[in-house]
Protein backbone atom coordinates (compact mmCIF):
# COMPACT_ATOMS: atom_id res chain seq x y z
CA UNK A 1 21.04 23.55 -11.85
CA UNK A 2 19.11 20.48 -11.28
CA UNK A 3 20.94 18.20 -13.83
CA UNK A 4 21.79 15.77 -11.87
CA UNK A 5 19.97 12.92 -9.88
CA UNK A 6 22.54 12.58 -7.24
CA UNK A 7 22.19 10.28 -4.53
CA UNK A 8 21.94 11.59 -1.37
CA UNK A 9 25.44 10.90 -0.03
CA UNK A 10 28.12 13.28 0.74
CA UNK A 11 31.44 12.53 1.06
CA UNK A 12 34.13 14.29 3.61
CA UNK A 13 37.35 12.47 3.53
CA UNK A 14 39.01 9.24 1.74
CA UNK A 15 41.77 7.06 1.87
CA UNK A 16 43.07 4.88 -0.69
CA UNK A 17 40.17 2.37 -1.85
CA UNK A 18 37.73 3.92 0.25
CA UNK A 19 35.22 6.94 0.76
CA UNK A 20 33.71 8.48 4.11
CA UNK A 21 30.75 9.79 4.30
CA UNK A 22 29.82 12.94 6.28
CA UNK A 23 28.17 10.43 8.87
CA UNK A 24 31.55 8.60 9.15
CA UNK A 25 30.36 5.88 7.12
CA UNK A 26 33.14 4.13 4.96
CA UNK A 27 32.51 3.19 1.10
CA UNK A 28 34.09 0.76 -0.66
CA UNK A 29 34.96 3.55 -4.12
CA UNK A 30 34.38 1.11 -7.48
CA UNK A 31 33.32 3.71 -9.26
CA UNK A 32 36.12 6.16 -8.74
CA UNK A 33 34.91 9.29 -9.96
CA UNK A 34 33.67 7.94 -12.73
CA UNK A 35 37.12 6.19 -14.04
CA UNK A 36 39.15 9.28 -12.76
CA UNK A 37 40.67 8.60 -9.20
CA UNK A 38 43.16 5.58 -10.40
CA UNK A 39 45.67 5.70 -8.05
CA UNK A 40 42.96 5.86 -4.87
CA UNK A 41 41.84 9.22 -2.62
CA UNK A 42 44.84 10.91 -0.67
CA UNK A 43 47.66 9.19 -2.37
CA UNK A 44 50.59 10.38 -0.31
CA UNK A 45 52.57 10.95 -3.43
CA UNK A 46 49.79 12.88 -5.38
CA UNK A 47 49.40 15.00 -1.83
CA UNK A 48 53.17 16.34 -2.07
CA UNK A 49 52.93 17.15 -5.18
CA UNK A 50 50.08 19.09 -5.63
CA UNK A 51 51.05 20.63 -1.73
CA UNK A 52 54.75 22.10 -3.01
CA UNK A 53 53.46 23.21 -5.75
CA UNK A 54 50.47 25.11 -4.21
CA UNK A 55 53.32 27.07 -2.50
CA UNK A 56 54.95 28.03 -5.77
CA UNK A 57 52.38 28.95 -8.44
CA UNK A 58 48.84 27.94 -9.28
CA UNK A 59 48.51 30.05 -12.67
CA UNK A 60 50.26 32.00 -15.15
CA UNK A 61 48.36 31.13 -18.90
CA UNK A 62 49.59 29.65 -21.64
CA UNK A 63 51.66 33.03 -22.62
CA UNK A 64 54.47 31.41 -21.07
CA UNK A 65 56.33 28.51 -20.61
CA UNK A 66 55.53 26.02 -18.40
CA UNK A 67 58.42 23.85 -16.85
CA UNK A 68 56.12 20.94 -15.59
CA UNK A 69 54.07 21.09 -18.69
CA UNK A 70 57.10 20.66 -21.06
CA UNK A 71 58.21 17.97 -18.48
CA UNK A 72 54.51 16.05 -18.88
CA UNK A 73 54.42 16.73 -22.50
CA UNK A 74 57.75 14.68 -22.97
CA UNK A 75 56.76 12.01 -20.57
CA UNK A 76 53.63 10.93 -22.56
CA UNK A 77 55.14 11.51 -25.86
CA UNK A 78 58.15 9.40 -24.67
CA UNK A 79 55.50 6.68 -23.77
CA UNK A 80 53.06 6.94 -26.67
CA UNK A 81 52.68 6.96 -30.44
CA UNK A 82 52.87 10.55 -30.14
CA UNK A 83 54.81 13.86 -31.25
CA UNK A 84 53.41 16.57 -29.44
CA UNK A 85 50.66 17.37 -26.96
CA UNK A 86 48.07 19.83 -26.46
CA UNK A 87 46.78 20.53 -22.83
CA UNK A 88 42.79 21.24 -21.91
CA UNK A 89 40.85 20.94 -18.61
CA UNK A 90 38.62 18.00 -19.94
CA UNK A 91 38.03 14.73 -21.88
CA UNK A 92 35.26 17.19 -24.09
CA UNK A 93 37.70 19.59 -24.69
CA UNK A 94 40.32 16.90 -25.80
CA UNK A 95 38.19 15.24 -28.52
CA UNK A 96 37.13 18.63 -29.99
CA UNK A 97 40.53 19.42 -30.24
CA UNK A 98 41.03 16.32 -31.76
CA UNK A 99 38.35 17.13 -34.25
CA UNK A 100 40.14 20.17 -35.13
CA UNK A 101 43.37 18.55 -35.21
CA UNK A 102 41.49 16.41 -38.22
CA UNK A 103 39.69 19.17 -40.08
CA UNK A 104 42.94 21.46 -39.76
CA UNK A 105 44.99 18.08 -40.97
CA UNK A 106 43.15 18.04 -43.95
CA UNK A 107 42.97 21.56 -44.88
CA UNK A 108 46.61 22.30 -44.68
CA UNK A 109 46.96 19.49 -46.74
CA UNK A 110 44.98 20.67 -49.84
CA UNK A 111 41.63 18.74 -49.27
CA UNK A 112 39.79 21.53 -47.26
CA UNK A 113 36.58 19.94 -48.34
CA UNK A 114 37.21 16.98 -45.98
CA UNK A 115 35.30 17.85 -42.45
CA UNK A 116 33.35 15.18 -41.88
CA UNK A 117 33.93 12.83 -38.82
CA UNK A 118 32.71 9.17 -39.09
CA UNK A 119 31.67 7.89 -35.38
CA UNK A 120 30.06 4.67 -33.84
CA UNK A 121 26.38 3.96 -32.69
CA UNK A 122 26.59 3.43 -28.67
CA UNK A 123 29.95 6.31 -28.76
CA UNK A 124 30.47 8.99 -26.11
CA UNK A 125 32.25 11.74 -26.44
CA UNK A 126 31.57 14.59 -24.41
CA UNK A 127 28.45 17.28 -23.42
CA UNK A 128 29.50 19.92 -25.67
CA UNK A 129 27.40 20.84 -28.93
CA UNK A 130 30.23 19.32 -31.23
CA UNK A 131 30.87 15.81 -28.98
CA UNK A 132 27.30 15.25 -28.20
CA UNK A 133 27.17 15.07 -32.46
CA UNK A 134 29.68 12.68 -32.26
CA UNK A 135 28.03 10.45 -30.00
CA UNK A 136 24.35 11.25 -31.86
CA UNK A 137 22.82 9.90 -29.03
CA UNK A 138 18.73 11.13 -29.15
CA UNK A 139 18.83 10.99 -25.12
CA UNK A 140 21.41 14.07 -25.08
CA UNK A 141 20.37 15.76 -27.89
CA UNK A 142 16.96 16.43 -27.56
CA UNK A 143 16.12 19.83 -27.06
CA UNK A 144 19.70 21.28 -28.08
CA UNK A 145 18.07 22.48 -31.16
CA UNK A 146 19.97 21.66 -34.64
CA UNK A 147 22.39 19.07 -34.18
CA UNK A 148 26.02 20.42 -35.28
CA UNK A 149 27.34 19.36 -38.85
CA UNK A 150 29.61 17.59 -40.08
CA UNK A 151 29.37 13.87 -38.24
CA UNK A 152 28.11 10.25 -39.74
CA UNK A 153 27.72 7.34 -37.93
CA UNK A 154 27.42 3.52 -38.13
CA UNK A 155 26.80 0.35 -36.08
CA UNK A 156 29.59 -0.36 -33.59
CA UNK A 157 32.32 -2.71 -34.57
CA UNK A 158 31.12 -2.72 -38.46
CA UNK A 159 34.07 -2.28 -40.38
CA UNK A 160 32.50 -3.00 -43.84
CA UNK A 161 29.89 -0.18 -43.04
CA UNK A 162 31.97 2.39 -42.11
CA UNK A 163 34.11 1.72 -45.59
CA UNK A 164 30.55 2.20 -46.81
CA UNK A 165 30.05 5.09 -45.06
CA UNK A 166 33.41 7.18 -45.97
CA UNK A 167 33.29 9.84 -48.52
CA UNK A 168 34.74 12.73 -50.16
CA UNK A 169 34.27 14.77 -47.26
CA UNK A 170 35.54 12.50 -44.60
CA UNK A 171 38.53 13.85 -42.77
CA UNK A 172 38.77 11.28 -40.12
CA UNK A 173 37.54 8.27 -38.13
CA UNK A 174 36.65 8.79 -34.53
CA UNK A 175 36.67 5.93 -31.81
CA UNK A 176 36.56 4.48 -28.19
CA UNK A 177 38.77 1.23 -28.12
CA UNK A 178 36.71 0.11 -25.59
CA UNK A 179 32.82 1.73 -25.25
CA UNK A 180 33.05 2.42 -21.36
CA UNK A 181 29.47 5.00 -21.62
CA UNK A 182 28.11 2.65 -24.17
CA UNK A 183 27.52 -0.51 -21.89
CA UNK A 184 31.38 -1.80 -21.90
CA UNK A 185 32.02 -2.96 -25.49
CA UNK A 186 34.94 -4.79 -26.54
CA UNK A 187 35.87 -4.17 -30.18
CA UNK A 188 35.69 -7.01 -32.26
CA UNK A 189 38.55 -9.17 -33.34
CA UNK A 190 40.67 -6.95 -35.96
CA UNK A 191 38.50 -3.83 -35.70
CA UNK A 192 40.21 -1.62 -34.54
CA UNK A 193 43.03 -2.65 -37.51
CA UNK A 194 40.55 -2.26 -39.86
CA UNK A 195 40.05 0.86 -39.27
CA UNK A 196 43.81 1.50 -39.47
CA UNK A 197 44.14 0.33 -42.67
CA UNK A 198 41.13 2.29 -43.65
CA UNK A 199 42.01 5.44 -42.56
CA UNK A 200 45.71 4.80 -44.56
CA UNK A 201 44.04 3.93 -47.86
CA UNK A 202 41.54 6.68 -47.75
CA UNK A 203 43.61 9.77 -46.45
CA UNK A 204 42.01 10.01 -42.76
CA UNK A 205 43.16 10.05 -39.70
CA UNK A 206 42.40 8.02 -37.11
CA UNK A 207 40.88 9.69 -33.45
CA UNK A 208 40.68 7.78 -30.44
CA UNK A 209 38.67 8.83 -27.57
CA UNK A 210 40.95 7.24 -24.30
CA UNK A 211 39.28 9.51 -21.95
CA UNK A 212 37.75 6.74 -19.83
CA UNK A 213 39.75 3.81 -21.23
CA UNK A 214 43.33 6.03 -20.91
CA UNK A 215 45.77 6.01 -17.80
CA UNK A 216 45.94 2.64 -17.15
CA UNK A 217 42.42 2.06 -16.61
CA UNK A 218 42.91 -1.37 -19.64
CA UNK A 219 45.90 -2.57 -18.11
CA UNK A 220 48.35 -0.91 -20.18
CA UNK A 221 48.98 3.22 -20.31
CA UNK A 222 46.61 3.38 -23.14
CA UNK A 223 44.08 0.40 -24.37
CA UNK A 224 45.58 0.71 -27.96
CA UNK A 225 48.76 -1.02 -26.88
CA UNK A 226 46.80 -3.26 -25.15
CA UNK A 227 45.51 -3.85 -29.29
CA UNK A 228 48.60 -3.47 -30.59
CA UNK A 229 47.02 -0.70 -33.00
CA UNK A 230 47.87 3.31 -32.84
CA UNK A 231 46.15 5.61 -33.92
CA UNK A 232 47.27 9.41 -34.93
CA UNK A 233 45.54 11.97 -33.03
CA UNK A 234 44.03 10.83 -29.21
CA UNK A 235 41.75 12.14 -26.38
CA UNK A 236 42.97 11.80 -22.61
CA UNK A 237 41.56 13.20 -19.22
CA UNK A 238 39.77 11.72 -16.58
CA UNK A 239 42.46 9.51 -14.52
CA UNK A 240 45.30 11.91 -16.19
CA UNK A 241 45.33 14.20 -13.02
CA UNK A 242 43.88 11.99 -10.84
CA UNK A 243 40.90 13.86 -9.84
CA UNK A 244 42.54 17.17 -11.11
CA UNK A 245 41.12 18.46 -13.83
CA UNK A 246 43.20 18.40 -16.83
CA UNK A 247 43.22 16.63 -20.55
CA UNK A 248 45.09 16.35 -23.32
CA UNK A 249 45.31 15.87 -26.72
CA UNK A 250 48.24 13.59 -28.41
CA UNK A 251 49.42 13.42 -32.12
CA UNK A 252 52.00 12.56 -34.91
CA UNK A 253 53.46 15.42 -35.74
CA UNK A 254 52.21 15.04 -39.42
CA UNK A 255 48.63 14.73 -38.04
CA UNK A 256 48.96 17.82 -36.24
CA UNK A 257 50.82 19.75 -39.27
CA UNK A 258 48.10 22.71 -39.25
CA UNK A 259 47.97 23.22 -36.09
CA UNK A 260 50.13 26.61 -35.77
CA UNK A 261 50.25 29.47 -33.24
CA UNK A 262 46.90 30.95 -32.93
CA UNK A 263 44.96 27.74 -34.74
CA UNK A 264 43.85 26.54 -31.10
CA UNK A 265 44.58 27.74 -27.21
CA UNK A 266 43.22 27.40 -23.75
CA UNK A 267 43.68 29.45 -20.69
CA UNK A 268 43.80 27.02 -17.67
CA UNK A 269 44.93 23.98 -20.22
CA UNK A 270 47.97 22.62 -18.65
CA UNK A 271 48.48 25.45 -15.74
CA UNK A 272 51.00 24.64 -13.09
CA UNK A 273 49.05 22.61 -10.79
CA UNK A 274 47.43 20.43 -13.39
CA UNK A 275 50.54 19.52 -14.65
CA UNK A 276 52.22 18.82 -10.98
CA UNK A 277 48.81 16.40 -10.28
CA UNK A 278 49.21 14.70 -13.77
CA UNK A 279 53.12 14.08 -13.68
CA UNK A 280 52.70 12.48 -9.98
CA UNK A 281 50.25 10.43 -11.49
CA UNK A 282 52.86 9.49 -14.23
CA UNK A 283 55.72 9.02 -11.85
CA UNK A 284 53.31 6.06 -9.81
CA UNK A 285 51.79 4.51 -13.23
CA UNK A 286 55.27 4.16 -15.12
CA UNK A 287 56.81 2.70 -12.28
CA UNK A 288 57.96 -0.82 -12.66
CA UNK A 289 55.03 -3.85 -12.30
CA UNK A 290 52.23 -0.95 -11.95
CA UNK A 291 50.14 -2.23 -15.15
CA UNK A 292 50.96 -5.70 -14.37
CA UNK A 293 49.34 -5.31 -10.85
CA UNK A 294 46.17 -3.76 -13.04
CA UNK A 295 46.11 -6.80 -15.19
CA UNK A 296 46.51 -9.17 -12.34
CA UNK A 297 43.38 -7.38 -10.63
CA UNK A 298 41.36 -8.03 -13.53
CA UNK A 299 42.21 -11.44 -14.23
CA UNK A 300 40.96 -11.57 -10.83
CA UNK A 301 38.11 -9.48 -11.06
CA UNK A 302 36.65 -11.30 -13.93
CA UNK A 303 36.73 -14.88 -12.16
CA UNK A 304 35.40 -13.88 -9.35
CA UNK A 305 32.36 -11.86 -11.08
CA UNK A 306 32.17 -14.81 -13.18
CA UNK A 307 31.38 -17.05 -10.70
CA UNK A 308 28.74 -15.00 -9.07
CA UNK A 309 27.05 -14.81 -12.58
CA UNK A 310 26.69 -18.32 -13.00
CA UNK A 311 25.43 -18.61 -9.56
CA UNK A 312 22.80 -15.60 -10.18
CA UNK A 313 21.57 -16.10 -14.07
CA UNK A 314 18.34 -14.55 -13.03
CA UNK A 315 19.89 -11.02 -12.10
CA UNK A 316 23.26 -10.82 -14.37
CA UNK A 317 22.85 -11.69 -17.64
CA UNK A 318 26.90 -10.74 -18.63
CA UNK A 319 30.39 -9.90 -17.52
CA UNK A 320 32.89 -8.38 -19.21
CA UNK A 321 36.03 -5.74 -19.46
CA UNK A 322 39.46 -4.95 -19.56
CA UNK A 323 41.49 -4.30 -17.39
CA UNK A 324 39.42 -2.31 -14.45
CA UNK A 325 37.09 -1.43 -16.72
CA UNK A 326 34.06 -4.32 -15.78
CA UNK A 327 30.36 -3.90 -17.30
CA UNK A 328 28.31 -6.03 -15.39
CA UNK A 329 25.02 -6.09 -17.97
CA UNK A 330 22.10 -7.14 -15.67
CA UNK A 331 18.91 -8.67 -16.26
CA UNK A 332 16.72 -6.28 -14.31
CA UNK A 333 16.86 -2.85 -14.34
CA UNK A 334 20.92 -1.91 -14.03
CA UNK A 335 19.80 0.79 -11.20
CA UNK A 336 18.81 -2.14 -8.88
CA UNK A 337 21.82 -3.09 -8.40
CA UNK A 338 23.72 -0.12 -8.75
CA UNK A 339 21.11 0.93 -5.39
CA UNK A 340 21.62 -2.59 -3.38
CA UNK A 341 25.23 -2.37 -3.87
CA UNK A 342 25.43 1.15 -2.67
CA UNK A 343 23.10 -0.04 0.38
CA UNK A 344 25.95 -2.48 1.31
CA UNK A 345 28.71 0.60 0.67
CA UNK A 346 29.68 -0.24 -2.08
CA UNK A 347 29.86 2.44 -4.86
CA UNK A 348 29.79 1.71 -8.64
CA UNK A 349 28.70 3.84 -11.97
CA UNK A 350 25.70 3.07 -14.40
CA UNK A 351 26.43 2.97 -18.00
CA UNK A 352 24.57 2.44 -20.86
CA UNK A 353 23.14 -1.23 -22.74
CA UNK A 354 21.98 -2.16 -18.75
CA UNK A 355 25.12 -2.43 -17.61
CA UNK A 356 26.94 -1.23 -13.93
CA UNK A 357 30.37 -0.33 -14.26
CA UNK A 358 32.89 -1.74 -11.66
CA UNK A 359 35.70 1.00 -11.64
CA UNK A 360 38.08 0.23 -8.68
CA UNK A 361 41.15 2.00 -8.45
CA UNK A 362 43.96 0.73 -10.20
CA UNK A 363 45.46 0.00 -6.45
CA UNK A 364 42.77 -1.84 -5.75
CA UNK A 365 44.03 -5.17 -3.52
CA UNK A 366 42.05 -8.61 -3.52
CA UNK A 367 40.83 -7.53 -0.23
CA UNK A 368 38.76 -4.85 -2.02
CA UNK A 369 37.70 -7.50 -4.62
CA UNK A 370 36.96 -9.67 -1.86
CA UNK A 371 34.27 -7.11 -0.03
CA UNK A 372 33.12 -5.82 -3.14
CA UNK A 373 32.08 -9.79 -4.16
CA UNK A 374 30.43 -10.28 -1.16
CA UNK A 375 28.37 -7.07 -1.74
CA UNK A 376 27.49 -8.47 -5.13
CA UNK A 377 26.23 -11.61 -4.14
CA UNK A 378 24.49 -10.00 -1.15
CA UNK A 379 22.27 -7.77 -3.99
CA UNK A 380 21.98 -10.29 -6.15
CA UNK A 381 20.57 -12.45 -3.42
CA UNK A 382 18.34 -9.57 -2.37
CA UNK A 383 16.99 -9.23 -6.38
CA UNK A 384 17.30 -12.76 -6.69
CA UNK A 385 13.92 -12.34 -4.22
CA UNK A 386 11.68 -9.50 -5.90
């Protein structure tokens, strides 16, 4: 189906940082699959993986155990705020289990009233009836017919209206950390705490959606320990496999009291070769100095964006990020640039508020920063003209 307004570039091979194109063109890759290829294209340890385990078993459902899953599972509970894990194929499917997690929280705990889900103008969850709710964005609603019950939202980073906003049928508060869809918004100071606190006075639970901001992508595993706040039920995918498809859904185990045999299931969730892709990308990430090297980069990043923003007011009107995750919010149209960077091979991702996301791989070296600078202030030197 025509949903998409690709650009016409096809891709045949890639190594590390970079992309070739069917003509044997190479790409400097900053937008990584959309936030999802962290560790680079053909990483030699994500290869062996995924190739011995193609010669065992690709499949068997969820009707039996699954060694690497339990394996996985403990891993990111071992690393996280979390109890227990549910596995999905997607960062959609992860935040409407997290809804459900929330609803069936609330109903096994005598308040089956409570359904609601509070959520955050700008927020992006997902394409499915239930997430596109959540986000209650008019661009991907319209023409979906009723939109589905049971979400409210307010302003982004409002933590006096969203105490407003809570009522007797709120189960739970749903949030990004860090709005990577939304235009690249950092929280402000104490939000995020706030929300903590009101989510413990008022019976809810607190949802985060780390699907793009997960995985190292902030500089730490997940951006809430980059905040220093947890939260009880969150959303993972993208950069989780690495480019294989597979999410997750983590919780306390009191958050995810009602959720019993039969109350929720998937049939690829988690299957063998999922789980093989997403514990190589655990065994690279946890070892030692890996977010440090992420944080390094974006100290880096930021300077050096920052200094071609002064120099070109006229075309970039903002930088800013965490971690890998950069929002460049331009002054003309945010396509511009996206297209004059992509001219010079470099590839990023649009988002929304005007803004181009750099997404480098979290291997990304200063040589990469380097050429992907001097393809920014090529563009903005180009735009700089019009």
């Amino acid at each position: 189906m025509p949903t998409y307004a690709r650009a016409d570039l096809m891709f045949e091979r890639g190594h590390g940082a970079y992309l070739v194109a069917a003509n044997g063109e190479e790409y400097l890759d900053f937008c990584s699959g959309v936030a999802v290829t962290g560790l680079g294209h053909a990483h030699p340890h994500l290869v062996e993986a995924l190739t011995a385990q193609i010669n065992k078993v690709w499949h068997t459902s969820n009707l039996f155990r699954i060694e690497g899953q339990e394996r996985l599972a403990a891993r990111l509970v071992a690393a996280t705020f979390a109890d227990t894990v549910f596995f999905c194929n997607s960062g959609a499917e992860a935040i409407e289990c997290a809804v459900k997690v929330a609803r069936k929280y609330q109903s096994a705990s005598g308040r089956p009233e409570r359904y609601r889900i509070l959520t955050f103008e700008g927020a992006f969850h997902g394409r499915t009836l239930a997430t596109l709710a959540a986000g209650r964005q008019e661009k991907h609603l319209k023409g979906f017919g009723p939109v589905v019950e049971g979400f409210d939202q307010v302003a982004w980073g409002d933590a006096a209206a969203a105490r407003q906003a809570i009522g007797p049928e709120t189960a739970a508060i749903l949030v990004e950390p860090v709005q990577g869809e939304g235009g690249v918004h950092l929280p402000p100071d104490r939000f995020l705490a706030n929300l903590r606190t009101l989510a413990d006075q008022n019976g809810l639970l607190l949802l985060y959606d780390e699907v793009q901001t997960g995985m190292g992508r902030c500089g730490h595993l997940f951006a809430y320990q980059h905040f220093g706040v947890a939260p009880d039920v969150l959303a993972v995918a993208k950069g989780l496999g690495g480019g294989f498809p597979i999410g997750a859904c983590l919780a306390t185990e009191k958050a995810a009291v009602g959720m019993t045999a039969g109350s929720h299931g998937s049939t690829f969730g988690g299957n063998p070769l999922a789980v093989a892709a997403a514990n190589a990308v655990l065994d690279v990430m946890l070892a030692e100095g890996f977010f440090a090297h992420v944080r390094a980069m974006n100290t880096l990043l930021l300077k050096r964006l920052g200094e071609v923003a002064r120099r070109y007011q006229g075309v970039i009107a903002e930088v800013r990020g965490l971690g890998l995750l950069v929002g460049i919010k331009c002054v003309g149209a945010n396509g511009d640039l996206a297209d004059a960077l992509r001219r010079r091979h470099v590839l990023t991702a649009l988002a929304g508020d005007n803004v181009v996301r750099f997404l480098p791989p979290l291997i990304v070296e200063e040589s990469h920063i380097d050429r992907a600078i001097a393809a920014l202030e090529g563009a903005c030197a180009e735009l700089a003209k019009v």
